[in-house]
Protein backbone atom coordinates (compact mmCIF):
# COMPACT_ATOMS: atom_id res chain seq x y z
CA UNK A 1 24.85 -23.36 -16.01
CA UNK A 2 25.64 -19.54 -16.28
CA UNK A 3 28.20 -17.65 -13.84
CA UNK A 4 27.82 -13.99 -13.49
CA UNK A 5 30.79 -11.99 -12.47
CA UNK A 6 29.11 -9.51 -10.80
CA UNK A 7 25.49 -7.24 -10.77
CA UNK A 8 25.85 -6.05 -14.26
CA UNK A 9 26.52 -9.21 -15.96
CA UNK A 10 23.57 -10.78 -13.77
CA UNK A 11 20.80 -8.19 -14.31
CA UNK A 12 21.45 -8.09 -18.05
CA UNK A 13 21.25 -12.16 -18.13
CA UNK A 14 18.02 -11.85 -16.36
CA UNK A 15 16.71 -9.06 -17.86
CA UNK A 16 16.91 -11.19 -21.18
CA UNK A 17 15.73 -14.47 -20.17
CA UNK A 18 12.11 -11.97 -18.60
CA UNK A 19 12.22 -10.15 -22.63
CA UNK A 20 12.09 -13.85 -23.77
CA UNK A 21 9.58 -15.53 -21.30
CA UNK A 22 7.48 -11.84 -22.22
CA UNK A 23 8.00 -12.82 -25.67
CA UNK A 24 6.37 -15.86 -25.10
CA UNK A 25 3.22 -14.55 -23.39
CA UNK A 26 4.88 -14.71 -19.86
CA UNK A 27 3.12 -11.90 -17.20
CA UNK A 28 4.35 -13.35 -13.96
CA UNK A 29 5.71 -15.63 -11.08
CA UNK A 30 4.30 -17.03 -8.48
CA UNK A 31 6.18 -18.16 -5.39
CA UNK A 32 4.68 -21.13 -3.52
CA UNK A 33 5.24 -24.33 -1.14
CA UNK A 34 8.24 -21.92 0.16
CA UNK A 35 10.64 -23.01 2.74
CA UNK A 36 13.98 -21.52 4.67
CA UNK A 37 16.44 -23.06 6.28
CA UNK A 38 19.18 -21.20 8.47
CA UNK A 39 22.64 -22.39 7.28
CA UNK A 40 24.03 -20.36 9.44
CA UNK A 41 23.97 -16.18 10.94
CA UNK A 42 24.78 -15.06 7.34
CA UNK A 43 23.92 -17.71 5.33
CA UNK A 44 19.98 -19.12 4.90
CA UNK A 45 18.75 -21.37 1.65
CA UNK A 46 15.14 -20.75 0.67
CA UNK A 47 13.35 -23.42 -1.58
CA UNK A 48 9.92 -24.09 -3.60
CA UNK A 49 8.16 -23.92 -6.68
CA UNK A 50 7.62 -20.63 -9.30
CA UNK A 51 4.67 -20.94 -10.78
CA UNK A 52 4.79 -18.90 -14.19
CA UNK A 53 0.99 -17.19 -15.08
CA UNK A 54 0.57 -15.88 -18.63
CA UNK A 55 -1.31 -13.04 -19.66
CA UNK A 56 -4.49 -14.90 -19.99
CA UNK A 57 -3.48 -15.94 -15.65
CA UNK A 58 -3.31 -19.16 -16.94
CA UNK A 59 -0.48 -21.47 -15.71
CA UNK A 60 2.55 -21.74 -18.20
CA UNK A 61 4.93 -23.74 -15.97
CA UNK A 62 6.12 -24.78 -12.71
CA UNK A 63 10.06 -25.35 -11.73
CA UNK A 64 11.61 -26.11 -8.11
CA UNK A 65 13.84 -23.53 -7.10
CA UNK A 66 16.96 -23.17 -4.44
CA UNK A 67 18.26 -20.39 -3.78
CA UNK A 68 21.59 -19.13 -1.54
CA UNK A 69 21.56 -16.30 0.55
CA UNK A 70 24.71 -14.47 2.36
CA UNK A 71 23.89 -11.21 4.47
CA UNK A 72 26.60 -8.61 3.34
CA UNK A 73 26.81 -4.96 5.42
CA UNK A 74 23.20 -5.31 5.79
CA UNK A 75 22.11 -6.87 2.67
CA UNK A 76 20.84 -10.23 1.64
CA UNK A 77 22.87 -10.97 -1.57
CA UNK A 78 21.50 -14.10 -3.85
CA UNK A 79 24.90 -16.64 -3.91
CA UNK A 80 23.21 -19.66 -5.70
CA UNK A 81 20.27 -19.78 -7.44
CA UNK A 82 19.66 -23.45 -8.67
CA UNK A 83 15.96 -24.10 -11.13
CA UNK A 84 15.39 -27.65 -10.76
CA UNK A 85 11.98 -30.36 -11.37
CA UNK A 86 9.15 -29.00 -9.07
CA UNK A 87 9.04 -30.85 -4.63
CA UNK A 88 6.31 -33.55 -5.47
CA UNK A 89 3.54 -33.32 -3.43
């Protein structure tokens, strides 16, 4: 489990978890098998599966996902995110 204080802390966290994954022949993330559910006028979850693609576009991984999201002046701000084993399907 990691806790970031605030933006700074987060984007450096995930900016070096991406250098690693890169570092490991990681090219991008796929989002499918997505669904939201409205928690409430400021608060929705969205879940599913990242696919990871390498740079030969062949699959590296697959992880379930949750994620939190508040709407702040405007602005949907992640709350939660939670990487977990993959909906069966």
């Amino acid at each position: 489990m990691t806790v970031f204080p605030d933006v700074d802390f987060a984007r450096a966290g995930l900016s070096a978890g991406i250098e690693q994954m890169r570092a490991e022949g990681y090219h991008h993330t796929e989002f499918v098998q997505l669904t939201s559910r409205v928690l409430s006028s400021d608060l929705v979850a969205v879940s599913g599966t990242l696919v990871r693609i390498g740079m030969d576009g062949q699959e590296l991984n697959r992880v379930g996902f949750t994620y939190t999201l508040r709407l702040h002046e405007g602005d949907w701000r992640l709350v939660c995110a939670i990487i977990h084993d993959p909906p069966v399907i």
